[in-house]
Protein backbone atom coordinates (compact mmCIF):
# COMPACT_ATOMS: atom_id res chain seq x y z
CA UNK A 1 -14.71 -39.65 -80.12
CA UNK A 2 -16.21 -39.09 -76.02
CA UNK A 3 -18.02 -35.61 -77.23
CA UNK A 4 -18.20 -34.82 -73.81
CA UNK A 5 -14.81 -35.25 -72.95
CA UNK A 6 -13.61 -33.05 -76.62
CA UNK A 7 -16.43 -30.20 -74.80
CA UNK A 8 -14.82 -30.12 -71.27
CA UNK A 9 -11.72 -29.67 -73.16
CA UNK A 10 -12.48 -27.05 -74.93
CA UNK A 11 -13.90 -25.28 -72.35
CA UNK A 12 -10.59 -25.56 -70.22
CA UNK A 13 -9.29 -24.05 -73.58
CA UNK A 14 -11.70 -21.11 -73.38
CA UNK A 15 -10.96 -20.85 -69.77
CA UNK A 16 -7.08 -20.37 -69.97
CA UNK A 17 -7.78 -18.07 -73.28
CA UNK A 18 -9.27 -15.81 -70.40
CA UNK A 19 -7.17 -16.49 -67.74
CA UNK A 20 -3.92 -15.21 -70.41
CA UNK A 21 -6.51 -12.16 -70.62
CA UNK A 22 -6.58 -11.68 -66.87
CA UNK A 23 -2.94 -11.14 -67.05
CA UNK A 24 -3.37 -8.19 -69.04
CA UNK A 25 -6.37 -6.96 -67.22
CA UNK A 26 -4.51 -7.29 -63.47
CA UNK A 27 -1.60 -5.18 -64.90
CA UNK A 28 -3.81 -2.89 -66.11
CA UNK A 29 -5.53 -2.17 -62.82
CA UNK A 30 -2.70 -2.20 -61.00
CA UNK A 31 -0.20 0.09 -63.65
CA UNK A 32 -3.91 2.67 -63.37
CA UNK A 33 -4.39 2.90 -59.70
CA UNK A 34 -7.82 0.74 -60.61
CA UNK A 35 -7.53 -1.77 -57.70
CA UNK A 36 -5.90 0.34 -54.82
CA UNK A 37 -9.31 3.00 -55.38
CA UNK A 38 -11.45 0.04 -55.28
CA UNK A 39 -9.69 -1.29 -52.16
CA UNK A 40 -12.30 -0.19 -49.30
CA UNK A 41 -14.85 1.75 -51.67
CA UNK A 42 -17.56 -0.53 -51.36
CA UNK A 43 -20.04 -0.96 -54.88
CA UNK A 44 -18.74 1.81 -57.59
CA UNK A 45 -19.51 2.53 -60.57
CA UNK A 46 -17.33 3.01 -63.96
CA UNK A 47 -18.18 6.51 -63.62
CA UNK A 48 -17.00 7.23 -60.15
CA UNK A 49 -13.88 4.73 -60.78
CA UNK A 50 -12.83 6.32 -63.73
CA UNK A 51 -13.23 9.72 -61.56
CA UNK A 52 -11.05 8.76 -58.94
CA UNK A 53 -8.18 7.60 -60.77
CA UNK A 54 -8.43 10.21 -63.98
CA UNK A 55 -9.26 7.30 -66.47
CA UNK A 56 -11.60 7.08 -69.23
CA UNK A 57 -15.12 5.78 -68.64
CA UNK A 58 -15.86 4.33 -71.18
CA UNK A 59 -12.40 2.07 -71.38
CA UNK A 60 -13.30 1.54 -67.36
CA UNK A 61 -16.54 0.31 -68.03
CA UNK A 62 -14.98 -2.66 -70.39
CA UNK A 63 -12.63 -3.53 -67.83
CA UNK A 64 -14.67 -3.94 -65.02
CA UNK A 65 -17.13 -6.03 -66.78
CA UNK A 66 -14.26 -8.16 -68.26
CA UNK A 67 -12.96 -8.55 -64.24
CA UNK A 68 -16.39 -9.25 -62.74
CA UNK A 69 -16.13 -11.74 -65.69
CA UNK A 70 -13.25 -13.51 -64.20
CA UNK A 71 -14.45 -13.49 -60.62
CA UNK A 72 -11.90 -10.63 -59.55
CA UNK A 73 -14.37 -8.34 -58.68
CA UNK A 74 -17.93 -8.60 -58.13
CA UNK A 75 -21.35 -7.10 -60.23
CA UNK A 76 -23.72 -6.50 -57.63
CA UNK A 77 -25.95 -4.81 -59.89
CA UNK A 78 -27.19 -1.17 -61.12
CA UNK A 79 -24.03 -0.92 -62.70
CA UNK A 80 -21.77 -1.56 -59.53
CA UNK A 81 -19.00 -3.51 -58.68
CA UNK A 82 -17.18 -4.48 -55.30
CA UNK A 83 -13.71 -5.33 -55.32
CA UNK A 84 -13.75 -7.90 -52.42
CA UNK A 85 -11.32 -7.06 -48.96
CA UNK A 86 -9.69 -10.32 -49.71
CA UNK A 87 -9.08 -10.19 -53.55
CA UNK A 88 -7.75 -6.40 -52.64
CA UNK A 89 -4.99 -7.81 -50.12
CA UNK A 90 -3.80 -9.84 -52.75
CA UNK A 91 -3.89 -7.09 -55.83
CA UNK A 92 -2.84 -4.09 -53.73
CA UNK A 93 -0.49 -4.90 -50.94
CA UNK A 94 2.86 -5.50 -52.13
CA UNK A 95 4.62 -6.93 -49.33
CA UNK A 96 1.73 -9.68 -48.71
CA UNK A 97 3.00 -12.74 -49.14
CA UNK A 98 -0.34 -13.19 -50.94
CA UNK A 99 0.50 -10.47 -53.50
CA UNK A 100 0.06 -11.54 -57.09
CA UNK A 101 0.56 -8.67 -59.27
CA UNK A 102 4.01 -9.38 -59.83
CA UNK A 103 3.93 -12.83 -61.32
CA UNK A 104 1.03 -11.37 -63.98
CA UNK A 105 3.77 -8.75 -64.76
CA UNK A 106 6.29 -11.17 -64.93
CA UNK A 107 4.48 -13.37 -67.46
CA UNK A 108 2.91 -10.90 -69.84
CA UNK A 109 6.34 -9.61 -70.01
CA UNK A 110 7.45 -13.53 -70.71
CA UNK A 111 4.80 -13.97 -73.63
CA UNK A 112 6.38 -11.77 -75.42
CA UNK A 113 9.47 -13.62 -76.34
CA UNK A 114 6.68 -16.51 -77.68
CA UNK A 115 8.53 -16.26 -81.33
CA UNK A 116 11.64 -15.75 -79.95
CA UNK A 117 11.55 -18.83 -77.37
CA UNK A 118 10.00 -20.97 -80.80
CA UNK A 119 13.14 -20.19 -82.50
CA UNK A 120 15.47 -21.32 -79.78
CA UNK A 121 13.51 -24.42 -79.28
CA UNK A 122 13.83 -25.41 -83.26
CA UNK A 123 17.63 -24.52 -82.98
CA UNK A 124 18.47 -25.40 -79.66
CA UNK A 125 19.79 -21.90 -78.59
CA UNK A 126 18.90 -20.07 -75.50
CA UNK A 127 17.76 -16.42 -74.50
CA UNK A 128 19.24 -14.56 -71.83
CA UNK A 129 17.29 -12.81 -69.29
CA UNK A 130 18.67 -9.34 -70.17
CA UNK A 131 16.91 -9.63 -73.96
CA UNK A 132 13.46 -10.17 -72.32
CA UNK A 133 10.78 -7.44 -72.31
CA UNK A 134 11.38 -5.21 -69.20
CA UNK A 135 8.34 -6.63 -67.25
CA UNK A 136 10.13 -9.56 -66.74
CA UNK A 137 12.58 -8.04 -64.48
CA UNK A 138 10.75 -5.33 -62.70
CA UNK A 139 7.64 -8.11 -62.31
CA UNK A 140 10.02 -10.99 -60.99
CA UNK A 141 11.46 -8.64 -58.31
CA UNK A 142 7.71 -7.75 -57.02
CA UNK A 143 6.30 -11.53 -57.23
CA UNK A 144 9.43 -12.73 -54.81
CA UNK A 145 10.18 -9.57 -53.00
CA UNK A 146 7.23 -10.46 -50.48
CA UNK A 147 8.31 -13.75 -49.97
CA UNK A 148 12.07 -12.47 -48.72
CA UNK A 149 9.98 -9.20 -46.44
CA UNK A 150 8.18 -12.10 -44.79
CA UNK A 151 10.37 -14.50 -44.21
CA UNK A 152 14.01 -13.93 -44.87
CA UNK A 153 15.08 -12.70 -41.82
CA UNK A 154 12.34 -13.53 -39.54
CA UNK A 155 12.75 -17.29 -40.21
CA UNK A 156 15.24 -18.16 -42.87
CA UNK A 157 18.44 -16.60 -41.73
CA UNK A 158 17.68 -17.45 -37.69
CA UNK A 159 16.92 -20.94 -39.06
CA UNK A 160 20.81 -21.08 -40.36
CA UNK A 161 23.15 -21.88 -37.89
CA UNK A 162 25.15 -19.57 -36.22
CA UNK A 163 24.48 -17.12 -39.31
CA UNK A 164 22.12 -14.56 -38.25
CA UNK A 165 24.54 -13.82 -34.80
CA UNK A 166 27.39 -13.18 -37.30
CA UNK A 167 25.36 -10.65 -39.87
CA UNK A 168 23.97 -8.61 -36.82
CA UNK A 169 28.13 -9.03 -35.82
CA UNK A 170 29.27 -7.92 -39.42
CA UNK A 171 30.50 -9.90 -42.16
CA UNK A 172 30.52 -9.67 -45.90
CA UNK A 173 27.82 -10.93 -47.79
CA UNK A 174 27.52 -11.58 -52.08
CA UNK A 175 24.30 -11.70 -53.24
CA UNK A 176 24.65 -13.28 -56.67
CA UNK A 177 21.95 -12.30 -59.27
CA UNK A 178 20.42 -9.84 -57.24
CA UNK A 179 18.66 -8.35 -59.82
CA UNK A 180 17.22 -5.10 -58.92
CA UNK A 181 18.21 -5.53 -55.27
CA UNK A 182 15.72 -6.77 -53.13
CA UNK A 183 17.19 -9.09 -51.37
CA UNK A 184 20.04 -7.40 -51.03
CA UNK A 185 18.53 -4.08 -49.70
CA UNK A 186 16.40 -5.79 -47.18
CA UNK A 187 19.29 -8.15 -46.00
CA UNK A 188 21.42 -4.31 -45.51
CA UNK A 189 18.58 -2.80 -43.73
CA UNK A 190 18.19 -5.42 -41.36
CA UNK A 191 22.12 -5.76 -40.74
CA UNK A 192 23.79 -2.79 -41.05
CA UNK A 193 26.97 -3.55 -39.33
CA UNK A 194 27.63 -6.41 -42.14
CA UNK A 195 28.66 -4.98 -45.67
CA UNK A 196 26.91 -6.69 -48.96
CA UNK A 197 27.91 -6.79 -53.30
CA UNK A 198 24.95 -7.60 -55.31
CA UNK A 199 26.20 -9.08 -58.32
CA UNK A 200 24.41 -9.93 -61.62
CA UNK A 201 25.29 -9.73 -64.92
CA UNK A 202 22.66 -7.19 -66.45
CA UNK A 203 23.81 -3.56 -66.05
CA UNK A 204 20.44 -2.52 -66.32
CA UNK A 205 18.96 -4.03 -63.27
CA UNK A 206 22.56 -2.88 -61.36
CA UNK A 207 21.61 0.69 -61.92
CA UNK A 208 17.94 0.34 -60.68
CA UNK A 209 19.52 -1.31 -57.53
CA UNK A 210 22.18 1.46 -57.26
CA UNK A 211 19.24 3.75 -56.80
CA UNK A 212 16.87 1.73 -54.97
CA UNK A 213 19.51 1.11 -52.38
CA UNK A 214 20.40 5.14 -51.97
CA UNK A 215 16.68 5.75 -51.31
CA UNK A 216 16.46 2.97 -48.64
CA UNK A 217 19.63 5.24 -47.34
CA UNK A 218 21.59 1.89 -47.04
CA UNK A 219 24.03 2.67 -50.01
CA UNK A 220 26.76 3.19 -47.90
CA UNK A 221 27.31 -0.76 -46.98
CA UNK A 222 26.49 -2.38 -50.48
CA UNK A 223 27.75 -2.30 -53.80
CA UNK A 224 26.89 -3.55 -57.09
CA UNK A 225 29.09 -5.42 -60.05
CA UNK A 226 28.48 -6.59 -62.86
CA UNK A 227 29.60 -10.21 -63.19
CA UNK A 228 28.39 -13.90 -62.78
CA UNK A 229 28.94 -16.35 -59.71
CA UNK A 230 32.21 -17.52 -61.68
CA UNK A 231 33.60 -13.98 -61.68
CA UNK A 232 33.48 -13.96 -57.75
CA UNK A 233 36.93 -12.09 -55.84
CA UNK A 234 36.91 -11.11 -52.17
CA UNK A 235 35.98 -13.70 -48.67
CA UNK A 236 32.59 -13.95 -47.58
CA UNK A 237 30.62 -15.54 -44.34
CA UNK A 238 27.30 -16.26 -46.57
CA UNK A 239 26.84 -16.36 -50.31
CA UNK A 240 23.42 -15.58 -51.31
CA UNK A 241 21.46 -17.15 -54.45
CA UNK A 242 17.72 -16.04 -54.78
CA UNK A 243 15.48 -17.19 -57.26
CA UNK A 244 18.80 -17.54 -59.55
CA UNK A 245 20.79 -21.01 -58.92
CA UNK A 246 18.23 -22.60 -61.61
CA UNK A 247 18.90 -19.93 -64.19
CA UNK A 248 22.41 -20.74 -64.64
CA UNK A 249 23.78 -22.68 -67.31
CA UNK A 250 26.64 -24.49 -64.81
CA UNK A 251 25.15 -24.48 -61.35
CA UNK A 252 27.64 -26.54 -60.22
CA UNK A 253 30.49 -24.55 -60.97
CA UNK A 254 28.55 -21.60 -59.74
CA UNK A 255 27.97 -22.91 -55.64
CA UNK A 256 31.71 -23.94 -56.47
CA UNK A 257 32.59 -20.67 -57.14
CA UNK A 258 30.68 -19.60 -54.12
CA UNK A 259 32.53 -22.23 -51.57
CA UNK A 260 36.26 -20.99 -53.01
CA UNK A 261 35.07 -17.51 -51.69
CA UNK A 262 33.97 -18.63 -48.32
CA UNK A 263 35.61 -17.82 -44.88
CA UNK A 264 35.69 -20.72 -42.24
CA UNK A 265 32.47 -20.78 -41.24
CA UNK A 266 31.02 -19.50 -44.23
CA UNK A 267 27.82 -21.13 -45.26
CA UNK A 268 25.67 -20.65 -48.62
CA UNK A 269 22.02 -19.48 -49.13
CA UNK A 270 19.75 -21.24 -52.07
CA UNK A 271 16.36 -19.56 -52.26
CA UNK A 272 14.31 -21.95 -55.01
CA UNK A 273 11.01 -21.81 -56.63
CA UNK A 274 8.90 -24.38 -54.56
CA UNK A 275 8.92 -28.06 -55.82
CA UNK A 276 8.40 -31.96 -55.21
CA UNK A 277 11.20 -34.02 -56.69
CA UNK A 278 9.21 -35.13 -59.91
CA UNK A 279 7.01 -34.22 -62.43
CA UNK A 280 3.76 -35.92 -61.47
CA UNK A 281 4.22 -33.94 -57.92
CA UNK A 282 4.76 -30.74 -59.30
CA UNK A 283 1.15 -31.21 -61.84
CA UNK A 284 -0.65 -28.21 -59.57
CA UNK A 285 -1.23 -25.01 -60.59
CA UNK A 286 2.22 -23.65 -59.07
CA UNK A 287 3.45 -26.16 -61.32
CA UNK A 288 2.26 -25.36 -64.28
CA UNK A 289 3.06 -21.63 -63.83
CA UNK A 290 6.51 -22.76 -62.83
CA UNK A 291 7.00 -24.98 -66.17
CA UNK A 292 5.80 -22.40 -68.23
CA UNK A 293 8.19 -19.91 -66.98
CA UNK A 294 10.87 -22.41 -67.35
CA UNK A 295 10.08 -22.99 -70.91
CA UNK A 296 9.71 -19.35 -71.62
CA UNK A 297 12.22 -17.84 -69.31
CA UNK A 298 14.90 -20.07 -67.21
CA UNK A 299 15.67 -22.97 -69.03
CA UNK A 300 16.10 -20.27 -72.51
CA UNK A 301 18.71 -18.43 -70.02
CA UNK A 302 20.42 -21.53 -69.00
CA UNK A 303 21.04 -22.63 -72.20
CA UNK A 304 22.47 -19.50 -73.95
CA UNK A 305 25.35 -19.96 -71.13
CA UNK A 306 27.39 -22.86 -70.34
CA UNK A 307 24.76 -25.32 -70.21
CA UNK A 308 26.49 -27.85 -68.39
CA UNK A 309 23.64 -28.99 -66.01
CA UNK A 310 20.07 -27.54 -67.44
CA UNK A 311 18.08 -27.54 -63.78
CA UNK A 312 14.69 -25.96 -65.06
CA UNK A 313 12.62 -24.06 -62.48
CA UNK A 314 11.38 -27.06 -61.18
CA UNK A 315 13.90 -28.89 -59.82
CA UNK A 316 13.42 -30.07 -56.43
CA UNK A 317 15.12 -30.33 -53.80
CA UNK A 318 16.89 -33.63 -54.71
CA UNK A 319 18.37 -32.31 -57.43
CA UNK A 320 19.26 -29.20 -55.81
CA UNK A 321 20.86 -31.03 -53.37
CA UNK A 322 22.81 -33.57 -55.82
CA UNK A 323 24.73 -29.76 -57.68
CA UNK A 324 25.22 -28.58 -53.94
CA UNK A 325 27.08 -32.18 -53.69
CA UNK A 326 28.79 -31.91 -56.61
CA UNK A 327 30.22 -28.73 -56.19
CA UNK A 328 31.73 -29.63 -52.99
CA UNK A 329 29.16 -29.56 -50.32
CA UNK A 330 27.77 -32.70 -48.63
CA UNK A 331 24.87 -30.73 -45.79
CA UNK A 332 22.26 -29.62 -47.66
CA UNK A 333 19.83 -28.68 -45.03
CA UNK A 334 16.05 -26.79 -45.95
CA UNK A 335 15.57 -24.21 -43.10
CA UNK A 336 12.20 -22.83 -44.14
CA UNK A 337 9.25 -21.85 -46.94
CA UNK A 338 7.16 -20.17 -48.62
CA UNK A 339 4.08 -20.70 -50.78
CA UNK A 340 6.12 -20.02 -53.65
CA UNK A 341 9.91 -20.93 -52.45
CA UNK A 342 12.36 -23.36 -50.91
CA UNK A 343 15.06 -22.02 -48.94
CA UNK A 344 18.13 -24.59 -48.52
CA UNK A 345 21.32 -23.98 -45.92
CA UNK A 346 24.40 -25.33 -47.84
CA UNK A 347 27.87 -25.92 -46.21
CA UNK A 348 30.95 -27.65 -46.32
C-alpha cells in the first residue's frame, strides 16, 4: 500500500466533500442577495452583510467563513471579507457567459434524486425530467441561457446558411424542448417578423414560458404545446433542439421527425453540451460535471422513453453526427461554440 498515494486520495475525497458543499453555499448566496451586496462593497463584515440584505448574523457569519474557505471570497482580516470583481462577474451577472450559478442550482437540484437514480440503475428503469426536484429546471435554463444571449444570434444563426436572412424575413420556427423558454424568447425578440412553438413535454415548464414570454411582450408570435419532437404538425424553415437532442430516448426518430416538418430550405439547429469524441478526451472538469449529470439526469430521462439510441450528455460530435445521418441527413456542419456547448447546422 503507496501511503502517500491512499493520503492524496483522500484528500481529493475531502476536497470534492467541500466542493458538493459549495453547491449549497453558492445557491445560498445567490437565492439571499449575499453575492450581488458583496459585488463592489469592498472588505465587509457579517454584520454589515447581514444588514444589507435583512439576514441573520450569526447564520452570515458561518457562511462567509465556509466561502473564504473555498476560495470564493477572500478573509482579509478583522473580520472582513472581499468578494473579488472577478469571482462577482461570474456569481452575479446572469447573462455572462461566465455565469455559474445556474449549473450549482441545477445539480443540488440533481442530488436529490441520488436514491431514486440508485433504483433505476439496479432495475434498469429511467427517470424523466419532469419528476426531478424543481431546481433542475429553473437551474438548467440559467446555466445555458447565457450561452444562447451571447452567442445565438450574434454568431450561431449568421453562421447557418442563408438562415438568419430568412428569420429577420419571417418563417416559422419549433423549438423542441424549450423548457421554460429561453431560447425561444430570445430567438422572438430578435426576429419578430418570424412566428415560433416551443414544444416540450412538461406542462409545468410550458406555463412558466407562457408567462415569461408575455413579460418580454413577445407573446403575440410564439406559442407553447405540450408534446415531444415525434408529435410535430405544421412546416417549418428551422427546427430548433437546445440542450435536448441527448435527452431523448430515440434521437433518431426525433431529427426525423424534425426533417418530415421541414420546408425546402429548411435546415435543423443542434445545440450540445461541449465534447471530444471519447472518453479519455472528455476526462476534464467539464467532463466530469457533464458525466455526472448524465448519470443523474439525461441518460435516467432517456431511458424511461423509447430508448432506442442512449446518447448520454457526452456524446460528441461524431456521434451526433452518425443520428443526424441516420435520420436522414448527410451535412452535419458545426457553425460555432461555447465554453459549455456545440452548436451543429444539420440539413438534407
Amino acid at each position: 500500500m503507496d501511503e502517500t498515494k491512499l493520503m492524496d486520495f483522500v484528500n481529493k475525497a475531502v476536497g470534492d466533500a467541500g466542493a458538493l458543499l459549495a453547491g449549497s453555499m453558492v445557491v445560498l448566496g445567490d437565492r439571499l442577495g449575499l453575492f450581488r451586496a458583496m459585488s463592489g462593497a469592498g472588505p465587509i463584515t457579517s454584520r454589515e452583510l447581514a444588514e444589507a440584505t435583512g439576514t441573520a448574523e450569526r447564520h452570515v457569519r458561518e457562511w462567509l467563513a465556509t466561502q473564504a474557505a473555498t476560495g470564493y471570497i477572500s478573509y482579509v482580516g478583522d473580520g472582513r471579507f472581499v468578494l473579488p470583481d472577478e469571482h462577482a462577474l461570474a456569481l452575479t451577472q446572469e447573462t455572462s457567459p461566465a455565469f455559474v450559478v445556474g449549473l450549482f442550482e441545477t445539480l443540488i437540484g440533481a442530488v436529490h434524486a441520488t436514491d431514486r437514480i440508485a433504483e433505476a440503475v439496479r432495475n434498469g428503469e429511467g427517470m424523466l425530467w419532469s419528476e426531478h426536484d424543481g431546481h433542475v429546471h429553473t437551474g438548467c435554463e440559467r446555466f445555458f441561457r447565457p450561452a444562447y444571449v451571447n452567442y445565438l444570434t450574434q454568431d450561431w444563426i449568421p453562421a447557418m446558411d442563408g438562415v438568419a436572412e430568412r428569420l429577420e424575413d419571417g418563417i416559422a420556427v419549433a423549438d423542441i424542448g424549450c423548457g421554460l423558454g429561453a431560447s425561444t424568447i430570445l430567438l422572438a425578440q430578435v426576429y419578430p417578423r418570424s412566428r415560433f412553438t416551443g414544444i416540450d413535454p412538461h406542462e409545468g415548464s410550458l406555463e412558466a414560458a407562457r408567462k415569461e414570454a408575455a413579460e418580454a411582450g413577445v407573446g403575440d408570435h410564439i406559442t407553447f404545446e405540450r408534446a415531444t419532437a415525434k408529435q410535430l404538425t405544421g412546416t417549418y424553415g428551422l427546427v430548433t433542439f437546445f440542450d435536448c437532442l441527448h435527452d431523448l430516448g430515440d434521437p433518431v426518430g426525433a431529427l426525423r421527425s424534425a426533417g418530415e416538418h421541414l420546408d425546402a430550405d429548411g435546415a435543423v439547429l443542434v445545440v450540445e453540451p461541449i465534447a471530444a469524441d471519447s472518453v479519455a478526451e472528455n476526462l476534464n472538469p467539464v467532463g466530469a460535471v457533464y458525466y455526472g449529470c448524465s448519470t443523474l439526469l439525461c441518460t435516467p430521462n432517456a431511458l424511461a422513453q423509447e430508448a432506442d439510441a442512449v446518447l448520454g450528455t457526452q456524446a460528441g460530435q461524431g456521434r451526433l453526427t452518425e443520428v443526424a445521418q441516420q435520420a436522414g441527413f448527410p451535412r452535419v456542419r458545426r457553425v460555432g461554440q461555447s465554453p459549455f456547448n456545440m452548436a451543429l447546422e444539420i440539413r438534407r
